[in-house]
Protein backbone atom coordinates (compact mmCIF):
# COMPACT_ATOMS: atom_id res chain seq x y z
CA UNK A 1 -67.90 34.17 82.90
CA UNK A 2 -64.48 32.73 81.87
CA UNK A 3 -62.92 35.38 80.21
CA UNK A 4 -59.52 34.19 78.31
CA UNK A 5 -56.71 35.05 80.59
CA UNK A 6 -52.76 35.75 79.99
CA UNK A 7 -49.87 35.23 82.45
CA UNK A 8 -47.28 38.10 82.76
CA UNK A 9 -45.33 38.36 79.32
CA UNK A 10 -41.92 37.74 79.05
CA UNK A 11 -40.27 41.11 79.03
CA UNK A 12 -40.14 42.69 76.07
CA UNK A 13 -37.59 43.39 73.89
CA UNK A 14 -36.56 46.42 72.50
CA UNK A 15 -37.65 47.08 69.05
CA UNK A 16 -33.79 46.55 68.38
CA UNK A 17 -33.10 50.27 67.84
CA UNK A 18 -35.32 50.69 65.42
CA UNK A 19 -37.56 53.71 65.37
CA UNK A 20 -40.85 54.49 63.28
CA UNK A 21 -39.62 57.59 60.46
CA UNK A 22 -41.90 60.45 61.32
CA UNK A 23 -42.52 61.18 57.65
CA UNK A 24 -44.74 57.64 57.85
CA UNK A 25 -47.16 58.57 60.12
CA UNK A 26 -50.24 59.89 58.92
CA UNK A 27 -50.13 63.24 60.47
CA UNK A 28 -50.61 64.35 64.73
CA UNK A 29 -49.87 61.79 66.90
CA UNK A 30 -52.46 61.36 69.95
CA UNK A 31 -52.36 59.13 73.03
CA UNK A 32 -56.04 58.33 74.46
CA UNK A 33 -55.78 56.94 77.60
CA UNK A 34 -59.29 55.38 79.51
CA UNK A 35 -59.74 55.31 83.45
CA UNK A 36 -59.35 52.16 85.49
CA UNK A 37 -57.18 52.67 88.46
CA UNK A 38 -54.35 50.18 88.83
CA UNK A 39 -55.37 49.09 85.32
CA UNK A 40 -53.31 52.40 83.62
CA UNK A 41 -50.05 50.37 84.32
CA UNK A 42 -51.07 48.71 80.72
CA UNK A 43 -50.62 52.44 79.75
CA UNK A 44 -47.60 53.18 80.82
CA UNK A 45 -46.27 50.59 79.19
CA UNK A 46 -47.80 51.79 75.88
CA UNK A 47 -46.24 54.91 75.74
CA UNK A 48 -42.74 53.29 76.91
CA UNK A 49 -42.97 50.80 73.73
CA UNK A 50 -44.20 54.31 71.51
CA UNK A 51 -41.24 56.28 73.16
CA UNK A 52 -38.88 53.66 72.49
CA UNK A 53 -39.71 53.73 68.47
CA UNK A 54 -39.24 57.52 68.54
CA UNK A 55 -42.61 58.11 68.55
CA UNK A 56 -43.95 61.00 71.13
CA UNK A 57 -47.56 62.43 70.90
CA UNK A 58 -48.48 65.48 69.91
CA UNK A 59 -52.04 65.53 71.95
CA UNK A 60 -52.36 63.30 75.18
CA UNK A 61 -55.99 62.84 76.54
CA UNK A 62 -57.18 61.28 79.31
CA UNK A 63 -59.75 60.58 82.33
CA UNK A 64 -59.02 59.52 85.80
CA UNK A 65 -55.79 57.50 86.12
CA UNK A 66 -55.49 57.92 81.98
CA UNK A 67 -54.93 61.78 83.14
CA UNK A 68 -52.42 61.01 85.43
CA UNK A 69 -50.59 59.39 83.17
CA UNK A 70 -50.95 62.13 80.59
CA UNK A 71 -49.99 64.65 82.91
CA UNK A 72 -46.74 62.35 83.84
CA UNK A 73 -45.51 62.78 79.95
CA UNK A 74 -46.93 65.79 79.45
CA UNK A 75 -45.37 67.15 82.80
CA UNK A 76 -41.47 66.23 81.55
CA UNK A 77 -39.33 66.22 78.90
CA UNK A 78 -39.05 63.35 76.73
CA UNK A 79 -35.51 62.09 78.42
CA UNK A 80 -37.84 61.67 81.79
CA UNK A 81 -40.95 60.54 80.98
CA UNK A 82 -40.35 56.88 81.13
CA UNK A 83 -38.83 57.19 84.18
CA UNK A 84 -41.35 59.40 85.92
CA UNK A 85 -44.07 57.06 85.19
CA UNK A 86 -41.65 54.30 86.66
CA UNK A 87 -41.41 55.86 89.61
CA UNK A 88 -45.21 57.00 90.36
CA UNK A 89 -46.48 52.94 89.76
CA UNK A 90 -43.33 51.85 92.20
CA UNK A 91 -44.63 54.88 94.52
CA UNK A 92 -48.33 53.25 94.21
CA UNK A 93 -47.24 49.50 93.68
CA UNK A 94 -45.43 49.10 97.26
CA UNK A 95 -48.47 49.24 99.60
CA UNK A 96 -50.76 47.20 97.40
CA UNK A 97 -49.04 43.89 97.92
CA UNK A 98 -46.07 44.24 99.65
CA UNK A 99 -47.16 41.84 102.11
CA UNK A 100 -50.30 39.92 100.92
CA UNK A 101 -51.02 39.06 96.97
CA UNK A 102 -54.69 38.46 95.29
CA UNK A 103 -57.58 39.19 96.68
CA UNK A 104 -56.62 40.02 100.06
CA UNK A 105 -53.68 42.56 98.66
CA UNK A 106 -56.89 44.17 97.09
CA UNK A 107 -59.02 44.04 100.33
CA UNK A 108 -56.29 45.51 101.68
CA UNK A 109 -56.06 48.88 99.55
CA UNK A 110 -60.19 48.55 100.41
CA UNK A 111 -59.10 48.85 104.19
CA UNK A 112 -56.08 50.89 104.00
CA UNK A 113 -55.49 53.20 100.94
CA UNK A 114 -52.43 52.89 99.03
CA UNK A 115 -49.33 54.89 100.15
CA UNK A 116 -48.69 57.65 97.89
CA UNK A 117 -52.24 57.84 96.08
CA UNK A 118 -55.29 57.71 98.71
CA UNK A 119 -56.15 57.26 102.48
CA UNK A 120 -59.36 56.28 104.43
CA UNK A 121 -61.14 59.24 105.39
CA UNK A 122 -62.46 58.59 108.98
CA UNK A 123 -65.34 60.51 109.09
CA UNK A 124 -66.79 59.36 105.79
CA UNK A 125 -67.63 55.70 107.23
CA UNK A 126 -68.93 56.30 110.30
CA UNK A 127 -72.45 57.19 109.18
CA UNK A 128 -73.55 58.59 105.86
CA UNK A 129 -75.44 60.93 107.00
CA UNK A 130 -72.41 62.72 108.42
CA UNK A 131 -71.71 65.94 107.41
CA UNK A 132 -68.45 66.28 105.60
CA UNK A 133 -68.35 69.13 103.55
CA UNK A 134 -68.55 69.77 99.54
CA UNK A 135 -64.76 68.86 99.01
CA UNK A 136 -64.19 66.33 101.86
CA UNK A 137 -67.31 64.00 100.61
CA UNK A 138 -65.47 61.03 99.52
CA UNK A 139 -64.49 57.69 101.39
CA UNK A 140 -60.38 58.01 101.04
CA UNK A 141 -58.56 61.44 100.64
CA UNK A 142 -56.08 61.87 98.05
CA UNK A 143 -53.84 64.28 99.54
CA UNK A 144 -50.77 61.54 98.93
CA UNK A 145 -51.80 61.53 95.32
CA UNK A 146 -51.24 65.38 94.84
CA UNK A 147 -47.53 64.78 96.88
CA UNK A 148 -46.54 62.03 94.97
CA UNK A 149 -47.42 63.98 91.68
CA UNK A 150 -46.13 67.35 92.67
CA UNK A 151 -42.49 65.72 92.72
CA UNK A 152 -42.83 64.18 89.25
CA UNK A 153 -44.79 67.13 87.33
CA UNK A 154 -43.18 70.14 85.74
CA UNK A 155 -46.93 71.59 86.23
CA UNK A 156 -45.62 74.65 84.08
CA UNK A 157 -44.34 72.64 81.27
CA UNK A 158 -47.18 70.21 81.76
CA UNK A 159 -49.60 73.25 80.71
CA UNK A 160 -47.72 74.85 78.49
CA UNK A 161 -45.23 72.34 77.08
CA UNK A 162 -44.70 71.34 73.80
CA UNK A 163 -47.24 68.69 73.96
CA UNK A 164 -51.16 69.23 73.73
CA UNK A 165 -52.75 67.71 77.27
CA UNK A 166 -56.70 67.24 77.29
CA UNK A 167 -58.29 65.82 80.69
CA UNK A 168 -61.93 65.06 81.28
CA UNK A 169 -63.76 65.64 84.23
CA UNK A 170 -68.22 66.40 85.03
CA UNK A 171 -69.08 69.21 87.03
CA UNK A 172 -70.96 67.90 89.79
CA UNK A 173 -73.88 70.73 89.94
CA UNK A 174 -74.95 69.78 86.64
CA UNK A 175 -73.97 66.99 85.43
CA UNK A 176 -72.04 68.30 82.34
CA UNK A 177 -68.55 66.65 81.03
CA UNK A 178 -66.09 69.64 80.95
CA UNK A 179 -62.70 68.49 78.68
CA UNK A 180 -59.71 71.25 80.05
CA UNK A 181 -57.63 71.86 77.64
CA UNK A 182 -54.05 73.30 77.58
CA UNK A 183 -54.29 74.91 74.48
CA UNK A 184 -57.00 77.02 75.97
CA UNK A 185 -56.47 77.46 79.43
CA UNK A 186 -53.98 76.81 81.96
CA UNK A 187 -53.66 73.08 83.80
CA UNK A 188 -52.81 72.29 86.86
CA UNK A 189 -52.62 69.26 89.66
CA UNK A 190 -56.35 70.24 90.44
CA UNK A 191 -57.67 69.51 87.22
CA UNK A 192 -55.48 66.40 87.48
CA UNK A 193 -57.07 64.85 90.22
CA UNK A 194 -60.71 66.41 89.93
CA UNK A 195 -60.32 64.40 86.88
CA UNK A 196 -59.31 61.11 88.91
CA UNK A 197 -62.09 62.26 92.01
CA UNK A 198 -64.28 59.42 90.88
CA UNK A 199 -67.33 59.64 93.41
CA UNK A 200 -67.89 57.97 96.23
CA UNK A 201 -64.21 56.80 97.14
CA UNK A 202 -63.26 60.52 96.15
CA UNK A 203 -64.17 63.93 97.19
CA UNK A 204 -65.11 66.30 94.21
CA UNK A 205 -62.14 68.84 93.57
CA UNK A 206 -62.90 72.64 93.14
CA UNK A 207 -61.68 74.50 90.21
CA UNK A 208 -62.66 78.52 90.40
CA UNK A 209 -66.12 78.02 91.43
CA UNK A 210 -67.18 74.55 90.26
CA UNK A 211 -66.34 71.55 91.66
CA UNK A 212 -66.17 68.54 89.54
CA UNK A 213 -65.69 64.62 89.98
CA UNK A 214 -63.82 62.16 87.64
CA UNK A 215 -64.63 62.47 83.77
CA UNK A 216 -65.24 58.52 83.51
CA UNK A 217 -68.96 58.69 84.92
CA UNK A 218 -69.83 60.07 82.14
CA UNK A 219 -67.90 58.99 79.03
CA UNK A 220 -64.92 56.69 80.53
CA UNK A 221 -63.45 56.58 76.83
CA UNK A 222 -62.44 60.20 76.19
CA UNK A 223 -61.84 59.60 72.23
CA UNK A 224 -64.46 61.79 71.57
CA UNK A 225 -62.25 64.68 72.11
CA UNK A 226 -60.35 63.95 69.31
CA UNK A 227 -63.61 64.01 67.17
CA UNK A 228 -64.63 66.96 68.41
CA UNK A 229 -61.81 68.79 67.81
CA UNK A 230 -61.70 72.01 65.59
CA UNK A 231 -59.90 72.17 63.09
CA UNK A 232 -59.45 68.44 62.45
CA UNK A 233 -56.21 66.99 61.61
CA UNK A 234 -55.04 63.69 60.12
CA UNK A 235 -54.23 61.94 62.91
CA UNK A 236 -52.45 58.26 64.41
CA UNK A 237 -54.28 58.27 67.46
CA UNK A 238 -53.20 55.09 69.84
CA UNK A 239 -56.62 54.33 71.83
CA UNK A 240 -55.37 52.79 74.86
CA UNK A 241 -58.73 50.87 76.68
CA UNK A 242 -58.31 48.97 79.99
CA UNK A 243 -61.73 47.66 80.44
CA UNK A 244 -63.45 45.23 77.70
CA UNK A 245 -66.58 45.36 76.48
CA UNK A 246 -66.71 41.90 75.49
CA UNK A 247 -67.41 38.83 77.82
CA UNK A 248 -68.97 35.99 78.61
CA UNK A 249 -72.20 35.77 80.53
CA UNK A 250 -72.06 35.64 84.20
CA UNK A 251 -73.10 32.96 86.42
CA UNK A 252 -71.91 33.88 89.63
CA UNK A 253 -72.73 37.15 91.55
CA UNK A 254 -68.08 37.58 91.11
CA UNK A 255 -68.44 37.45 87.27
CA UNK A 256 -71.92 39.69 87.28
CA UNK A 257 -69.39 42.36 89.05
CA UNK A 258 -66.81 42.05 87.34
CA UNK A 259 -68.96 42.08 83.88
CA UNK A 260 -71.25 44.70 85.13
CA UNK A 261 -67.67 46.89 85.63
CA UNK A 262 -66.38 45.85 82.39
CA UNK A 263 -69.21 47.30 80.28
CA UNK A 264 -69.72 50.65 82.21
CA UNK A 265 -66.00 51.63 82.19
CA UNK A 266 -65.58 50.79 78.52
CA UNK A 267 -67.87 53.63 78.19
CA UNK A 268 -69.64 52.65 74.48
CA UNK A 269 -66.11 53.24 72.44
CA UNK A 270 -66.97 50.96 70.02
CA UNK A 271 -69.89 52.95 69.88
CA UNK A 272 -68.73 55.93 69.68
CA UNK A 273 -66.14 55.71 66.64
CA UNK A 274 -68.90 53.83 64.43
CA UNK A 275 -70.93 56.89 65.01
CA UNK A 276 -67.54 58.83 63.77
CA UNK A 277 -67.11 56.76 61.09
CA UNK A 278 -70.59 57.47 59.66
CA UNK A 279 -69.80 60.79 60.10
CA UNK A 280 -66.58 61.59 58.78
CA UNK A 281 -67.94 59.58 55.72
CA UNK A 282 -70.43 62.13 55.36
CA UNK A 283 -67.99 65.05 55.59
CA UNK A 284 -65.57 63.47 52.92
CA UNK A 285 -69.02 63.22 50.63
CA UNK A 286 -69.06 66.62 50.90
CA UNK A 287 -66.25 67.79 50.40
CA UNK A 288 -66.61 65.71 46.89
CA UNK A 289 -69.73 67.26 45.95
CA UNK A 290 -67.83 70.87 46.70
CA UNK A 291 -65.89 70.16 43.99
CA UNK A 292 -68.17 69.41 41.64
CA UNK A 293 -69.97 72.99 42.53
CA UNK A 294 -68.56 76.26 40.11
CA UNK A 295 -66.59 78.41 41.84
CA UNK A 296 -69.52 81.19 41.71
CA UNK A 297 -71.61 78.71 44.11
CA UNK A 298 -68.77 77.56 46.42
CA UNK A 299 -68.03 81.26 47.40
CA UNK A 300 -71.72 82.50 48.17
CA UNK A 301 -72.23 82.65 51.67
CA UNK A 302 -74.63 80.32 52.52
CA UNK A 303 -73.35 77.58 50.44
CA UNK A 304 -69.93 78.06 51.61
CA UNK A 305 -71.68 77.50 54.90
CA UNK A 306 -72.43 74.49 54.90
CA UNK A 307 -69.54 73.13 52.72
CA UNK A 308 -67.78 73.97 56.13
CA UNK A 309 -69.43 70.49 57.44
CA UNK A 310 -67.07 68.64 54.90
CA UNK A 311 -63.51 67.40 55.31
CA UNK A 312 -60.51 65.12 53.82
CA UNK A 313 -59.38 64.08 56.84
CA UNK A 314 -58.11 60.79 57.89
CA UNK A 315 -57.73 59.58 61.45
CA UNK A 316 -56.18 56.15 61.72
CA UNK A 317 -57.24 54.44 65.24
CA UNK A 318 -54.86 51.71 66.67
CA UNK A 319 -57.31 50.41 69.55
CA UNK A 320 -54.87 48.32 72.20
CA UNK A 321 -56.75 46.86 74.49
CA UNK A 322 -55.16 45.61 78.06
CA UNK A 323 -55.39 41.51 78.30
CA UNK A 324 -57.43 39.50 81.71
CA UNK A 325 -55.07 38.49 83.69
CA UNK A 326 -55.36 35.01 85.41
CA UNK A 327 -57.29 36.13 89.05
CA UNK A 328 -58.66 39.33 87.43
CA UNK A 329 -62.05 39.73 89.04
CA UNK A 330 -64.64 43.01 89.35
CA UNK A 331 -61.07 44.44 92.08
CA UNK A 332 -58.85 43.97 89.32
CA UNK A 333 -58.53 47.53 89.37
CA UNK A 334 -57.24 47.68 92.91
CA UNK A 335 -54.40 45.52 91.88
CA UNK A 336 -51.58 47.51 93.08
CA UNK A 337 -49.72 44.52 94.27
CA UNK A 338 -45.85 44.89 92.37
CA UNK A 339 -46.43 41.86 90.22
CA UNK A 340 -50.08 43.05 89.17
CA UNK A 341 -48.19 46.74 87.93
CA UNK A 342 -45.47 45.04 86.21
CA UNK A 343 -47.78 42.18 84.28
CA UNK A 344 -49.86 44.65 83.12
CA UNK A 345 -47.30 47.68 82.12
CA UNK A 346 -45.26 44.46 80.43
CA UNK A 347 -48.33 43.42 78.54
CA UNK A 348 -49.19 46.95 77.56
CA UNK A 349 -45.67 47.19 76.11
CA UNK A 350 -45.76 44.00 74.07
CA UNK A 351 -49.49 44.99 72.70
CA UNK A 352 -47.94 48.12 71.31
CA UNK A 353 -44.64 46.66 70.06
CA UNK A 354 -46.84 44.09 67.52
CA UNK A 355 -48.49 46.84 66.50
CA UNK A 356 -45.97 49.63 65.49
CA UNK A 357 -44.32 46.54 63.96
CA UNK A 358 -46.87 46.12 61.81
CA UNK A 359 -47.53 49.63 60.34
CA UNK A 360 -51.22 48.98 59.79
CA UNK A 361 -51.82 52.54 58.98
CA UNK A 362 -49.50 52.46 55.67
CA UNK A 363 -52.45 50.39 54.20
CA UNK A 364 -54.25 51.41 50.99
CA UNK A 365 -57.65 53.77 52.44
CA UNK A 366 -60.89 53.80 50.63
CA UNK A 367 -61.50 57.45 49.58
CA UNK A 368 -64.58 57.69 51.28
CA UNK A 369 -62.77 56.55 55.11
CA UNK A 370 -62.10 59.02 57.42
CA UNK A 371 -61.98 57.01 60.40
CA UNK A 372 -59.88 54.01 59.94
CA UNK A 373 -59.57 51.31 62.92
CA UNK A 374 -56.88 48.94 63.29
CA UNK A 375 -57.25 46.70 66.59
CA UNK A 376 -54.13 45.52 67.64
CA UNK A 377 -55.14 41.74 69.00
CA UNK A 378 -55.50 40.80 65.23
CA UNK A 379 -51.94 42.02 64.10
């Protein structure tokens, strides 16, 4: 596989001031965010390029390193949020590469954790048969992870702030994917990093009496949420994917990794929004064919029923996807090296720029569309 690679951006430019008038977007604003390890630097510089254009979402959802960086804007008023996520990828960043670069900066975080996110955890390699307990059975320990985030995270304005925060994560008894909610219940760091606890590098993490590993083995791409949702909502929702499902075929056992990683961390998206699309279709026909009912029929009970499946909803889904960088391989998500964070939050911040430049959501809809995508590489 020779998948198309990108050096580092330039750094990009402000969007000169300018800001995006809220009374042009198509209704709630919601920030999707995939897992992918060193990879959600892309995202962080997504939401810097959406905060610069005065644009903050209303709903941020996430799985594994997409909920940390949810529950760093979530977790802090809009003057900090930048800068909070600044300082957790410089907390993360120095010990991937401060002293080797490429593949041996990523052997490295293999061998040695990375300061302020995980550790080895002794007892885990020594045989694995050795009994570790239910919430110490992982190969690193992320007690620096919960540190590092406890001095960035309002956690009480993080679960009950003005901003909707969704993370995923699959109770590990049986097998279900549980989305917490803050509308519902109350979040806090442990639902963070059970969401992150992606199995076997990290322990499962106990909330009341479940435990439960990182959402992305089982749907990696936690859009669904948004689908899901009741009531629906016109919605801008930024879908912010790290790993690509397209790609060359592999000839080497490197690129059969890396490819093999690729397609099971991009989690059917693609996939899942043309199943959407079919069926928001479907609840706009409905909704059409209510109309044409007398009012006598629309208000009996069962009828009224099942004119509850319809909708005029219309979500709008800018899907950015995070560029190969030249040496990415099946570690690039161990790239914590300084230059690796900073190519990829520039290139996440560049993505988004073209895109809130062009608007592509102020384009004339079909009737019938309730799911609308616009893919930012071909604006």
């Amino acid at each position: 596989m020779n998948p198309t690679t990108r050096s580092a951006p330039r750094r990009s430019s402000q969007l000169a001031g300018e800001t995006v008038a809220k009374s042009t977007l198509p209704g709630q604003i919601v920030l999707v965010l995939q897992g992918g390890g060193a990879l959600g630097a892309y995202q962080a510089g997504v939401y810097q390029a959406l905060s610069e254009a005065g644009i903050e979402p209303d709903w941020v959802i996430g799985t594994s390193i997409g909920a940390v960086n949810c529950a760093l804007i979530a977790g802090n008023p809009q003057s900090e949020r930048v800068k909070r996520l600044r300082d957790f990828w410089h907390a993360v960043s120095r010990g991937g590469g401060a002293r080797f670069s490429g593949n041996w900066a990523r052997f490295g975080a293999v061998l040695q954790g990375v300061p302020g996110f995980f550790r080895p955890n002794p007892a885990a390699w020594i045989y694995p048969d050795n009994e570790l307990g239910e919430e110490a059975a992982g190969y690193y320990r992320t007690d620096a992870l919960r540190s590092t985030l406890d001095g960035l995270i309002d956690t009480r304005r993080m679960s009950a702030g003005e901003m909707r925060l969704t993370l995923g994560a699959v109770n590990v008894r049986n097998g279900q994917l549980r989305y917490f909610d803050s509308r519902d219940e109350s979040i806090t760091l442990d639902h963070v990093l059970a969401s992150g606890a992606l199995p076997p590098a990290f322990a499962p993490v106990r909330i009341g009496e479940d435990l439960f590993w990182d959402g992305g083995i089982a749907s990696n791409t936690p859009i669904e949420a948004v689908f899901d949702d009741r009531e629906r909502h016109d919605a801008l929702i930024f879908a912010v994917q790290v790993w690509n499902p397209q790609g060359e075929a592999p000839t080497t056992m490197n690129q059969v990794f890396a490819r093999h990683k690729d397609i099971q961390y991009a989690s059917r998206a693609e996939s899942h929004v043309a199943r959407q699309k079919q069926l928001h279709t479907m609840r706009h026909i409905i909704r059409q064919l209510a109309q044409r009912l007398p009012a006598a029929e629309r208000d009996r009970r069962d009828v009224a029923r099942m004119l509850s499946y319809g909708c005029g909803t219309t979500m709008h889904i800018v899907r950015l996807l995070a560029p190969a960088l030249a040496g990415d391989d099946h570690t690039k998500d161990l790239d914590f090296t300084p230059d690796g964070i900073e190519a990829r939050w520039l290139a996440g911040h560049a993505d988004t720029q073209r895109a809130l430049r062009a608007e592509p959501w102020r384009r004339p809809v079909d009737s019938m569309q309730g799911v609308v995508e616009h893919d930012a590489s071909l604006l």
